[in-house]
Protein backbone atom coordinates (compact mmCIF):
# COMPACT_ATOMS: atom_id res chain seq x y z
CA UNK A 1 -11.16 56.58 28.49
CA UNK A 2 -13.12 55.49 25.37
CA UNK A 3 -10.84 55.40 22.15
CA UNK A 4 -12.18 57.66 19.16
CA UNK A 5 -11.29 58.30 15.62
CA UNK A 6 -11.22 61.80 13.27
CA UNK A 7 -14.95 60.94 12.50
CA UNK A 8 -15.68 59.85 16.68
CA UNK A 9 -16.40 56.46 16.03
CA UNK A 10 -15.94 54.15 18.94
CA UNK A 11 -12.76 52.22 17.56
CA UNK A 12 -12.80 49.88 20.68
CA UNK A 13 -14.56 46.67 18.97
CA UNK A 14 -11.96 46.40 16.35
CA UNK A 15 -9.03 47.62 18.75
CA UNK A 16 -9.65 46.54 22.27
CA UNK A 17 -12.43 44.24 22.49
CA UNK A 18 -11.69 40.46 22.58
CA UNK A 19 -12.44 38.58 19.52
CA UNK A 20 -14.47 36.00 21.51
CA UNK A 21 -16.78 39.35 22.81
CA UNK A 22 -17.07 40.19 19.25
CA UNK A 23 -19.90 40.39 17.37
CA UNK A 24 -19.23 37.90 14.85
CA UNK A 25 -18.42 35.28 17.26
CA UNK A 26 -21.40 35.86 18.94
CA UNK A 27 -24.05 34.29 16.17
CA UNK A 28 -23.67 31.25 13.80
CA UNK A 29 -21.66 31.96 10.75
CA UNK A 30 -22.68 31.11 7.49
CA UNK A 31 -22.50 27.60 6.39
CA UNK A 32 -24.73 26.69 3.81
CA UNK A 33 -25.69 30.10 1.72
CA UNK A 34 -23.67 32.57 0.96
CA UNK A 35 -22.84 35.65 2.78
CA UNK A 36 -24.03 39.19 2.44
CA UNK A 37 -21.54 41.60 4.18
CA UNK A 38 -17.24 41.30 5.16
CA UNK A 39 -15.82 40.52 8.50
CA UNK A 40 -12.91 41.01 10.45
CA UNK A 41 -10.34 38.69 9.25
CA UNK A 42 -9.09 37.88 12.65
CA UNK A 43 -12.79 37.00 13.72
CA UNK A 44 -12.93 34.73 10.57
CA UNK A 45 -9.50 33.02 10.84
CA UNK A 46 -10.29 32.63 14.52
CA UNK A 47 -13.72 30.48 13.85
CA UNK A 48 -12.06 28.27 10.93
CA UNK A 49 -8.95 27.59 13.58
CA UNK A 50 -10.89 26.35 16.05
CA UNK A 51 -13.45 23.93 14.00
CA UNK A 52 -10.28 22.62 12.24
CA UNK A 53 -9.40 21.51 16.25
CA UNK A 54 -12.34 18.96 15.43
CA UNK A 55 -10.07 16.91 12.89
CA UNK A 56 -7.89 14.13 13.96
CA UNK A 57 -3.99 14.44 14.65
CA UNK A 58 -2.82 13.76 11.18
CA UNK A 59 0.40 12.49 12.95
CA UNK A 60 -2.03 9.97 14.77
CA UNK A 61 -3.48 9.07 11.49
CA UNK A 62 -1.95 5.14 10.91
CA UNK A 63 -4.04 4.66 7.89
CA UNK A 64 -2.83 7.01 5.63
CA UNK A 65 0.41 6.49 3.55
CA UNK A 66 0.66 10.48 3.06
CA UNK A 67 3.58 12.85 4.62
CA UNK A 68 2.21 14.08 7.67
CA UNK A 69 5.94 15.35 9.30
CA UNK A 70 7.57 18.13 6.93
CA UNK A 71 10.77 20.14 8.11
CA UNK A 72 10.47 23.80 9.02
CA UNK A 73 12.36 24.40 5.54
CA UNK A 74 9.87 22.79 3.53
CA UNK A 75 7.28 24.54 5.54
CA UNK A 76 8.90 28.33 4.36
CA UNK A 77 9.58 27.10 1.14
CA UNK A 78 5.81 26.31 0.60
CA UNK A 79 4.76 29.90 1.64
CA UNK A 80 7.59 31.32 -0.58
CA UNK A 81 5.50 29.45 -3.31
CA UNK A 82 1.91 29.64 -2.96
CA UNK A 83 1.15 31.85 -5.82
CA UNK A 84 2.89 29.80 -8.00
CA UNK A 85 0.75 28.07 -11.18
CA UNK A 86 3.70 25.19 -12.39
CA UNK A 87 1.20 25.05 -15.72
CA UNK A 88 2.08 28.54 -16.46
CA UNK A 89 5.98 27.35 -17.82
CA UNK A 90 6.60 30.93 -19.74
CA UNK A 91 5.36 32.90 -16.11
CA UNK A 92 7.70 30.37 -14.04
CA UNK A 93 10.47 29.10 -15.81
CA UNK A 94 12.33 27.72 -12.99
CA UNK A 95 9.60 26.04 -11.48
CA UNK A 96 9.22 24.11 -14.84
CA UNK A 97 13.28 23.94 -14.63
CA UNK A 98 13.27 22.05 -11.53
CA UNK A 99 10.20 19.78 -12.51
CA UNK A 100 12.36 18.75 -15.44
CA UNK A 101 14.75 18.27 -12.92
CA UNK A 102 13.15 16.29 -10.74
CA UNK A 103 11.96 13.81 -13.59
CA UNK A 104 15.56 13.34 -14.80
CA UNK A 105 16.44 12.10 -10.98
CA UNK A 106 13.39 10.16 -10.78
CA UNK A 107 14.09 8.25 -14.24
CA UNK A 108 17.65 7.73 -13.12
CA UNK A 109 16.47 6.64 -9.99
CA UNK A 110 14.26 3.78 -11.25
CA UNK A 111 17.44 2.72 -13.55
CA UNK A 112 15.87 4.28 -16.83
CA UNK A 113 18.03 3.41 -19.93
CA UNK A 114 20.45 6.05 -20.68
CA UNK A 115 20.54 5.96 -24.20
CA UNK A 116 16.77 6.39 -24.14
CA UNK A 117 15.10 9.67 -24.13
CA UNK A 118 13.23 9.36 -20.93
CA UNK A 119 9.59 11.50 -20.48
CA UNK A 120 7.73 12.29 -17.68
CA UNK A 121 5.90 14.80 -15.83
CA UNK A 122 4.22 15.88 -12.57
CA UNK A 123 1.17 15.37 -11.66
CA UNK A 124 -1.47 16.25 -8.36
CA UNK A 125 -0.87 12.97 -7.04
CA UNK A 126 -0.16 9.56 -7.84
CA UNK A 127 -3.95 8.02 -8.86
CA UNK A 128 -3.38 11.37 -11.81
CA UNK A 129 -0.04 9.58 -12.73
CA UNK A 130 -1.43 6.01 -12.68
CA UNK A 131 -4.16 7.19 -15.28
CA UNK A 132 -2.12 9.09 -17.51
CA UNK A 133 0.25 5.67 -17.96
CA UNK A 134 -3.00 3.62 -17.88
CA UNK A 135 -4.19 6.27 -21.06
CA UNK A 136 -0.96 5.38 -22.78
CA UNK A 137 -1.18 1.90 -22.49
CA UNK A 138 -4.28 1.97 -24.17
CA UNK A 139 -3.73 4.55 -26.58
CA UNK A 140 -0.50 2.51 -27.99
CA UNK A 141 -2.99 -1.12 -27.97
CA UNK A 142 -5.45 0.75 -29.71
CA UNK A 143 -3.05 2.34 -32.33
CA UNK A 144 -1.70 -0.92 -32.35
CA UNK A 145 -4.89 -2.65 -33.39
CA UNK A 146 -6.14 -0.26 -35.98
CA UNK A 147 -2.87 -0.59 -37.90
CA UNK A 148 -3.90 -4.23 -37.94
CA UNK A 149 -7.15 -3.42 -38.59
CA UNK A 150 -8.81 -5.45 -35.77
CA UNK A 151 -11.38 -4.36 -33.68
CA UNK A 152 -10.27 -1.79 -31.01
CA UNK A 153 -14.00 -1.56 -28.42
CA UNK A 154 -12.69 -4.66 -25.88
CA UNK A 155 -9.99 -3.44 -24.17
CA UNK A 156 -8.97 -4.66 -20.95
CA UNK A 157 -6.65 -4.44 -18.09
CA UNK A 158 -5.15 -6.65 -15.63
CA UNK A 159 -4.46 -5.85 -12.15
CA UNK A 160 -4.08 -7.47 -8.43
CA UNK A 161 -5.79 -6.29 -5.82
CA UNK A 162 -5.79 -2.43 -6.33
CA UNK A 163 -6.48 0.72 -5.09
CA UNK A 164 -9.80 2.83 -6.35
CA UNK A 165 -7.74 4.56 -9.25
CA UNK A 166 -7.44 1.91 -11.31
CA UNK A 167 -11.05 1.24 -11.01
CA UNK A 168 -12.02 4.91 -11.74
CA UNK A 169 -9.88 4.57 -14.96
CA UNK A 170 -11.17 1.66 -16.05
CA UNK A 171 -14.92 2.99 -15.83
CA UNK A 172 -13.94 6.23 -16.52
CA UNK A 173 -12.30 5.18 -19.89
CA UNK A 174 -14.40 2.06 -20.72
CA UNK A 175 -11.70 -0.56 -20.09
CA UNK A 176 -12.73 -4.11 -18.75
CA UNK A 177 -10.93 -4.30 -15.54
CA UNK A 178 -9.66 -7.71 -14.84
CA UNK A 179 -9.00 -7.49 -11.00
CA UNK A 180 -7.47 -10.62 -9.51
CA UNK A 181 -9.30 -11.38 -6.50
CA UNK A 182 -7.76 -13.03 -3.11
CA UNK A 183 -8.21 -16.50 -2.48
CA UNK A 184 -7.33 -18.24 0.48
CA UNK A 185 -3.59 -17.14 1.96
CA UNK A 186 -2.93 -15.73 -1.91
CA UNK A 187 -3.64 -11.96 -1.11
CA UNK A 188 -1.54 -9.97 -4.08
CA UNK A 189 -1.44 -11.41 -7.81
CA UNK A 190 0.78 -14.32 -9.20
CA UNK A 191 2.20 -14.99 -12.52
CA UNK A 192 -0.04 -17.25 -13.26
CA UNK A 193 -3.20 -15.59 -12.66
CA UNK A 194 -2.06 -12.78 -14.66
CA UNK A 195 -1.35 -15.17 -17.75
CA UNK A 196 -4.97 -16.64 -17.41
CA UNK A 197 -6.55 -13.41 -18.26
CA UNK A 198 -4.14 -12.28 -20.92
CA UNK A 199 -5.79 -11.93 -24.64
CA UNK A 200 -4.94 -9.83 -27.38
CA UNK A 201 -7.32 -7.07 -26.06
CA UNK A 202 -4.82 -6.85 -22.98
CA UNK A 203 -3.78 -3.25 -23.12
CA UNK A 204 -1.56 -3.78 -20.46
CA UNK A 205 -0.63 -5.27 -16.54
CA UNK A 206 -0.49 -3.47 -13.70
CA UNK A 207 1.75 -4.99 -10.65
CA UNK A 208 1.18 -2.39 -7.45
CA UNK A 209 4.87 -2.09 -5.79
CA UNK A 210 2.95 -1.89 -2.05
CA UNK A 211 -0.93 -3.01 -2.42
CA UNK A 212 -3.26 -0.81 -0.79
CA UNK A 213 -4.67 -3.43 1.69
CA UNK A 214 -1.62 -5.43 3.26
CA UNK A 215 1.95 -3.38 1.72
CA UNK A 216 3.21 -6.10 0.35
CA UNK A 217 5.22 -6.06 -3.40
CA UNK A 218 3.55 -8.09 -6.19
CA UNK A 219 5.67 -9.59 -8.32
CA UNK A 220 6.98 -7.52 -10.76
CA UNK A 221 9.87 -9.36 -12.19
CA UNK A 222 7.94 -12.55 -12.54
CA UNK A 223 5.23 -11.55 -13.90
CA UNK A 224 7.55 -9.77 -16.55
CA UNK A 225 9.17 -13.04 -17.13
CA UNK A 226 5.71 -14.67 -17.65
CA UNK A 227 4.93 -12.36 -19.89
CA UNK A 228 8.00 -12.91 -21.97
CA UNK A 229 7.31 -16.47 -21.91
CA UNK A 230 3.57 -15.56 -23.23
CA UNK A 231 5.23 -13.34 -26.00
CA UNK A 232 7.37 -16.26 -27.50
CA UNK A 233 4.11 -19.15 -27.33
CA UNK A 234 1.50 -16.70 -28.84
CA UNK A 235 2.86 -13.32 -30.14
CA UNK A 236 1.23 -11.54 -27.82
CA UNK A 237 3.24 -8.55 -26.81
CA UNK A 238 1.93 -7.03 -23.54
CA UNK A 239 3.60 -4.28 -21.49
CA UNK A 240 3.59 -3.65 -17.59
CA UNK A 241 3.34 0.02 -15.99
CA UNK A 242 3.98 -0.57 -12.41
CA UNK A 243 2.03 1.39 -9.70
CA UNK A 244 4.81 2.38 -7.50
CA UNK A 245 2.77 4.79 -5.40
CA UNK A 246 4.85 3.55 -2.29
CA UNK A 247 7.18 1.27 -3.31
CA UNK A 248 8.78 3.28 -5.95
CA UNK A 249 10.40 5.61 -3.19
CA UNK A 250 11.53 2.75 -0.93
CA UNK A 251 13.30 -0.31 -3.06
CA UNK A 252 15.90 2.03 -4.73
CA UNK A 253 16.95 2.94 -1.76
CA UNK A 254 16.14 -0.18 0.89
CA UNK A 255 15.95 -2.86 -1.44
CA UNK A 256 18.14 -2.01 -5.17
CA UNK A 257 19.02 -5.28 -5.95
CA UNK A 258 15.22 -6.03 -6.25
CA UNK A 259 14.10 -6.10 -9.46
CA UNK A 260 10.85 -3.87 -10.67
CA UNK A 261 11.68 -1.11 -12.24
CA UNK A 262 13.01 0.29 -15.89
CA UNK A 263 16.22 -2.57 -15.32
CA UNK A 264 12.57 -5.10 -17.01
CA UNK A 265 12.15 -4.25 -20.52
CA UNK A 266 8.93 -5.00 -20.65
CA UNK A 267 8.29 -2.15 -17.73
CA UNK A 268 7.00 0.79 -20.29
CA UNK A 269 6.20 3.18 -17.15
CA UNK A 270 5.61 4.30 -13.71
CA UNK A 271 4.13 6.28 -11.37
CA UNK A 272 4.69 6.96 -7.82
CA UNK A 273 3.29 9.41 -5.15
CA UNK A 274 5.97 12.30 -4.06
CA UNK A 275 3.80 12.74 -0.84
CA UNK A 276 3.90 9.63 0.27
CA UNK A 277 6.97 8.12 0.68
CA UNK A 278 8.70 10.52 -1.22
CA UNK A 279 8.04 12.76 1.87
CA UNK A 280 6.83 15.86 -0.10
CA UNK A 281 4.01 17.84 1.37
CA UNK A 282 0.14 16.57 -0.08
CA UNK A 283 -0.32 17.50 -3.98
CA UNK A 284 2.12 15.98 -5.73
CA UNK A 285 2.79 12.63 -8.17
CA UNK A 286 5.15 11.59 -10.92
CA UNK A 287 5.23 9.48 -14.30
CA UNK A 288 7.89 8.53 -16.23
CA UNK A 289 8.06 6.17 -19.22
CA UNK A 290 10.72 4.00 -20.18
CA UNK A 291 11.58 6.42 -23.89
CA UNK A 292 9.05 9.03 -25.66
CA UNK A 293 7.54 5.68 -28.19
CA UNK A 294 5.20 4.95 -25.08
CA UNK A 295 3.89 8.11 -24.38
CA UNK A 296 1.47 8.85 -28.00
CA UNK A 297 2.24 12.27 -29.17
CA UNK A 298 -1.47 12.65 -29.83
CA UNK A 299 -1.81 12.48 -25.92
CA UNK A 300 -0.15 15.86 -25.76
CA UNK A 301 -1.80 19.17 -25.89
CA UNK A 302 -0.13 22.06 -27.19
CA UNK A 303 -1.24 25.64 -24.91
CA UNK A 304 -0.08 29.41 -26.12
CA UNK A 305 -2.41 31.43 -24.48
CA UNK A 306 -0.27 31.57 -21.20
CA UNK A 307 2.64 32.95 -22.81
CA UNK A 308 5.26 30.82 -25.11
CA UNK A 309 4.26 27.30 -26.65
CA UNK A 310 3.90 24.89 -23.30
CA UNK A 311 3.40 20.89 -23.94
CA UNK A 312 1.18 19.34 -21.54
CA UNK A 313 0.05 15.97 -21.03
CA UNK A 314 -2.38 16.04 -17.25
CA UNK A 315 -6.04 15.82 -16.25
CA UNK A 316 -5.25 18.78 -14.78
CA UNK A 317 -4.47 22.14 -15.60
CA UNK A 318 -3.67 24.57 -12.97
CA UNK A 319 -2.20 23.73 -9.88
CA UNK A 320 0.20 24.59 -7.29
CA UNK A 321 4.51 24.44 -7.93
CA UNK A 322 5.16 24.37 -4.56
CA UNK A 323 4.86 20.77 -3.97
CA UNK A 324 7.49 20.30 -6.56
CA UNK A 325 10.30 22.87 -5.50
CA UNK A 326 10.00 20.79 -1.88
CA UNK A 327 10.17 17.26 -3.63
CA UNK A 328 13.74 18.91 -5.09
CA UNK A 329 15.08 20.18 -1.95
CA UNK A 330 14.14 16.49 -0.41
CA UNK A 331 16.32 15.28 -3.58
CA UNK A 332 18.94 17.56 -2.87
CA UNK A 333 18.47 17.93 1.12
CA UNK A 334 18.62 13.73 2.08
CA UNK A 335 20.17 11.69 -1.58
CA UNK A 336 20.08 8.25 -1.87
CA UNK A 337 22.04 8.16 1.51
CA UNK A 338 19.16 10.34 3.97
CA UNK A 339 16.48 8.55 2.28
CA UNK A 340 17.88 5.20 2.88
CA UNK A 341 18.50 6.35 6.72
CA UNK A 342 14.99 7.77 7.19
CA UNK A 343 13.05 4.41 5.15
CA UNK A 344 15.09 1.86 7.01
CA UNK A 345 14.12 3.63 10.81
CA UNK A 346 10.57 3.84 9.21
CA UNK A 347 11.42 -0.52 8.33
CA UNK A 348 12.71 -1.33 11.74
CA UNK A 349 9.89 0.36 13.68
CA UNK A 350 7.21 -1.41 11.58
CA UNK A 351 9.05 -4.67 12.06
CA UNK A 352 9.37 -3.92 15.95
CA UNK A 353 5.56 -2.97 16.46
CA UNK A 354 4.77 -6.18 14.20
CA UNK A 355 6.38 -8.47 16.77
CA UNK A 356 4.88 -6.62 20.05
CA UNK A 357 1.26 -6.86 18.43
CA UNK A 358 1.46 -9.98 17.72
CA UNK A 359 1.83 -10.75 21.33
CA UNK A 360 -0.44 -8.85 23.22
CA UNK A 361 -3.64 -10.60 20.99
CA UNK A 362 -5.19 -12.63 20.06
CA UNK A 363 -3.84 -11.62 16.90
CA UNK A 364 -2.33 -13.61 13.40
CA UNK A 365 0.18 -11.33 11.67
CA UNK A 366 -0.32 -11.64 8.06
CA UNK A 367 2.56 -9.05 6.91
CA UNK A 368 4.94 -7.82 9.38
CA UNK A 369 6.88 -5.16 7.54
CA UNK A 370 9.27 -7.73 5.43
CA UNK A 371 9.52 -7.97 1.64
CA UNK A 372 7.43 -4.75 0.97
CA UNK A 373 6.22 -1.42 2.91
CA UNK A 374 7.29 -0.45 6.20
CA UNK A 375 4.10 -1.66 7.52
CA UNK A 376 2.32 -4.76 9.12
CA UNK A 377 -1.44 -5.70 8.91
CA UNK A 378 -3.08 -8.42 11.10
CA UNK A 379 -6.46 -10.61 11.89
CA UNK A 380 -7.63 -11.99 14.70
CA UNK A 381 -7.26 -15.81 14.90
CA UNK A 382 -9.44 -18.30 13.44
CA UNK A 383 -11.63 -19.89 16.51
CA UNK A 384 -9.85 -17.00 19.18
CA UNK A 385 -13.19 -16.74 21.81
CA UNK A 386 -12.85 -12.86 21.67
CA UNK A 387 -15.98 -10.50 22.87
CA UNK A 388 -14.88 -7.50 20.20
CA UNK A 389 -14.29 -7.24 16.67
CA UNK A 390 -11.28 -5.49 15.61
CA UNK A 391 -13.70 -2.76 14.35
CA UNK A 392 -14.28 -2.63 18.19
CA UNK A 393 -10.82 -2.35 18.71
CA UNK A 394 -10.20 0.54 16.27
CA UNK A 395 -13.21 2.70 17.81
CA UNK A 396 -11.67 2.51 21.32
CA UNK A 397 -8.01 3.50 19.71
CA UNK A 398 -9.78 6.43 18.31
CA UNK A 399 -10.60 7.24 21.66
CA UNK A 400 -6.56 8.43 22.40
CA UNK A 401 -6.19 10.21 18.89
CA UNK A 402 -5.00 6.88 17.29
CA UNK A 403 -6.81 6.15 13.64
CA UNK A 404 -5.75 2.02 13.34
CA UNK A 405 -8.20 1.30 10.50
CA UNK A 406 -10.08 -1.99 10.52
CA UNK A 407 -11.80 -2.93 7.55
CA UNK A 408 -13.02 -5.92 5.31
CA UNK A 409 -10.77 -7.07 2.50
CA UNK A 410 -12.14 -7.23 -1.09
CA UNK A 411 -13.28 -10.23 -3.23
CA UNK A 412 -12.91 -13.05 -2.69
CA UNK A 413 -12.51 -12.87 1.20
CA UNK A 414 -14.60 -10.12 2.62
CA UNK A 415 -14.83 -12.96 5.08
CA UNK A 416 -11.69 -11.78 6.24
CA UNK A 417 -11.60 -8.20 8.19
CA UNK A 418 -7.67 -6.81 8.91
CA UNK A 419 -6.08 -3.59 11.22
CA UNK A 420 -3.12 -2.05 8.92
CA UNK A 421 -0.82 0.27 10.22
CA UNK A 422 1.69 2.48 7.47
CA UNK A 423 4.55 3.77 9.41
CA UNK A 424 6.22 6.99 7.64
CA UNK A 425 8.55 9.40 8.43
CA UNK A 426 7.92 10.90 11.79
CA UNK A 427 6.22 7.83 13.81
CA UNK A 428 9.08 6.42 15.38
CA UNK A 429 9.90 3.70 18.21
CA UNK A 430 8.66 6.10 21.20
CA UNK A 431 5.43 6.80 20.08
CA UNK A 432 4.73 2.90 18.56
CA UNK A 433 5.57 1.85 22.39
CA UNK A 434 2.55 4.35 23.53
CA UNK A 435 0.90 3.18 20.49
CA UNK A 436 1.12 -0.21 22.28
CA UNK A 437 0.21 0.77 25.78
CA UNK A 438 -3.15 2.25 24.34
CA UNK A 439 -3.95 -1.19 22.67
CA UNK A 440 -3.25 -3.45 25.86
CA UNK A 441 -5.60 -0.95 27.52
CA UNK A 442 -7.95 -0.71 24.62
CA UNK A 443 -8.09 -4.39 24.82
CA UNK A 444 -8.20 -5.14 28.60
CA UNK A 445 -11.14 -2.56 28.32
CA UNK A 446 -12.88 -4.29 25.65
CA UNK A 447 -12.52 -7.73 27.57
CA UNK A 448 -14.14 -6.57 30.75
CA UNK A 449 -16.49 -4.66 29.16
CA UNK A 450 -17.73 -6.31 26.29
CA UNK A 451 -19.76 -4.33 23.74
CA UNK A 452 -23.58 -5.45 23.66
CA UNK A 453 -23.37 -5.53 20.25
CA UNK A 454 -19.88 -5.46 18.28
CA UNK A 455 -18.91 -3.57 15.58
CA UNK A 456 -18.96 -4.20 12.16
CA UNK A 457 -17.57 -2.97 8.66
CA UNK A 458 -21.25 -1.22 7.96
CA UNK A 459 -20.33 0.86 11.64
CA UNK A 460 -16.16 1.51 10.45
CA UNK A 461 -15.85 5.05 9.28
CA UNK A 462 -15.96 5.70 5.83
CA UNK A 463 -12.36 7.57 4.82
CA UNK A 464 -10.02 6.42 1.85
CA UNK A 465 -7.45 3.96 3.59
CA UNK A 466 -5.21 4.55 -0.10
CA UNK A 467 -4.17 7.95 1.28
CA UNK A 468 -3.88 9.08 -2.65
């Protein structure tokens, strides 16, 4: 019996009719110009789900240092807040109460003095944070400087081996970026190349608490002490913000005696990613500074066309709260006690995989998990007779789901390409033994079938191995 309405309109293509039969379905939807009439929602949703089938498992993803596992909590608690702006303070004053919160816990985390009057704020993510303590740096040298009345168009910035932020601020704000390049088995900075590049147009040094490329900690507390040493031969009085995108959400809890953080006077601020390991969903950062004298005043914009008089210091201005409300339930759901549990698992299983990798390969391990990130990066031998590359190697991972990137390190030894793997919260020992199953057969494949023509880092696909 066909289905009518008052009008006698056939109702059964929007009731009845599967939405594969449908007309939408049935012809290309727009991609490239934009469309003249409405569809059925279902039709629509339907067409995005299944493209987005095309992406990689994000739980497969080894590259990225982002939170790819979130409890179902987190999950509700991020629909609960979707329409919420955290700019808009006066709209959503608990939001902005539990930012402030979250800040507090975060400064008393990284041992922030507690007769200071510790600032901080959110931020999208952590290369936002990283730029707004980079701004302050150089707002303070430059303040400094014209008070002196010295020249203030020089300014430069020391860093180790870093991730693309740094060099996006430097450009972006005209700083000479004085990147310390690898050499030889020295892949992360050192005291004394940091001192070697120190002038009095030094706005500030950056040590990265987990480098991009290998996961290992720079030196924080000697380079602090160099710098001290500097201070008392030349005057020269040059702070430290310390990228803790990784790092600054695993020492406190897996390594507290080391020391990085606000416990180093001359550590003025830091900024972390709350996605990464501080296992809130994608979208959110945090920077704190040591007391309100390093964070300029005239760095802070004053907004009252929301509603009330709201302080804001971002590149930003809108964004989502959500992220936020489920870094404080993380606070309040796992303490220093959960997250310890969940980073150390996250330790052992990088540590574990390190030592089976290492034996099925030709393979040298050049960080295995120890003094840094839970993660482990290795090379193949010098002189191993091998008929792939590991860029080989990652394309035939890729073939089970797994994305083990391969790619070359930066000056001074591109010579040198690496696999890294980041282990997070939800990879545990199960799936890094399949992870190892797929590589023996990866590699047995790769032996008896060698490619005609091997891989290299012009073929690896381009994606952001930072995960920012």
């Amino acid at each position: 019996m066909t289905l009518y309405n008052a009008d006698k309109t056939d109702l059964r293509s929007d009731v009845l009719d599967d939405d594969y039969a449908s007309e939408d379905l049935a012809r290309d939807l727009p991609k490239f110009s934009f469309p003249n009439h409405e569809r059925n929602p279902r039709h629509v949703y339907d067409a995005i789900h299944d493209e987005l089938m095309l992406d990689g498992n994000s739980r497969q993803n080894l590259a990225t240092f982002c939170t790819t596992w979130l409890e179902p909590e987190v999950r509700d608690l991020m629909a609960e807040t979707v329409d919420k702006n955290m700019i808009d303070k006066d709209e959503y004053p608990q939001t902005a109460a539990i930012e402030e919160r979250c800040v507090h816990m975060i400064a008393d985390l990284w041992n922030a003095p507690q007769s200071a009057q510790t600032i901080g704020c959110s931020t999208t993510g952590s290369s936002e944070a990283a730029m707004l303590g980079g701004l302050a740096m150089k707002w303070r040298w430059r303040d400094k400087r014209r008070a002196e009345g010295k020249p203030t168009d020089k300014p430069n910035l020391i860093c180790g081996p870093v991730q693309i932020c740094w060099h996006k601020f430097c450009r972006y704000w005209d700083i000479e970026i004085r990147e310390i390049p690898m050499e030889g088995d020295r892949l992360i900075m050192t005291p004394e190349e940091v001192i070697k590049r120190c002038d009095e147009n030094t706005i500030g040094v950056v040590p990265t608490l987990g480098v991009t490329f290998t996961g290992q900690y720079e030196p924080v507390a000697e380079v602090s002490a160099a710098l001290d040493n500097l201070q008392a031969e030349t005057g020269l009085d040059i702070p430290i913000h310390v990228d803790g995108a990784s790092g600054a959400f695993l020492a406190p809890f897996c390594d507290p005696i080391l020391k990085w953080d606000f416990r180093l006077e001359r550590v003025v601020s830091i900024n972390a990613s709350g996605h990464k390991f501080g296992l809130a969903p994608l979208g959110v950062g945090w920077v704190v500074w040591r007391d309100q004298e390093h964070l300029p005043k005239d760095l802070i914009f004053e907004v009252n066309y929301l509603g009330g008089n709201i302080p804001t210091f971002a590149l930003n201005f809108s964004r989502p709260g959500g992220e936020i409300i489920c870094q404080y339930y993380n606070f309040l759901r796992l303490g220093r006690e959960g997250y310890r549990k969940i980073q150390s698992a996250c330790y052992s299983t990088a540590q574990a995989l390190a030592h089976q990798i290492e034996k099925i390969g030709p393979f040298e391990m050049l960080y295995d998990g120890t003094g840094g990130m839970p993660a482990l990066c290795w090379s193949i031998k010098e002189g191993a007779d091998v008929p792939y590359t590991l860029f080989d190697l990652a394309d035939r991972l890729r073939s089970r789901g797994w994305l083990v990137p391969a790619y070359a390190m930066p000056p001074n030894r591109e010579d040198m390409a690496i696999q890294r793997i980041i282990v997070r919260h939800g990879f545990g020992r199960d799936l890094a033994d399949l992870l190892v199953e797929d590589m023996v057969r990866a590699i047995e494949h790769l032996t008896k079938h060698s490619p005609s023509k091997s891989l290299g880092r012009e073929d690896a696909t381009v994606h952001d191995h930072s995960g920012r």
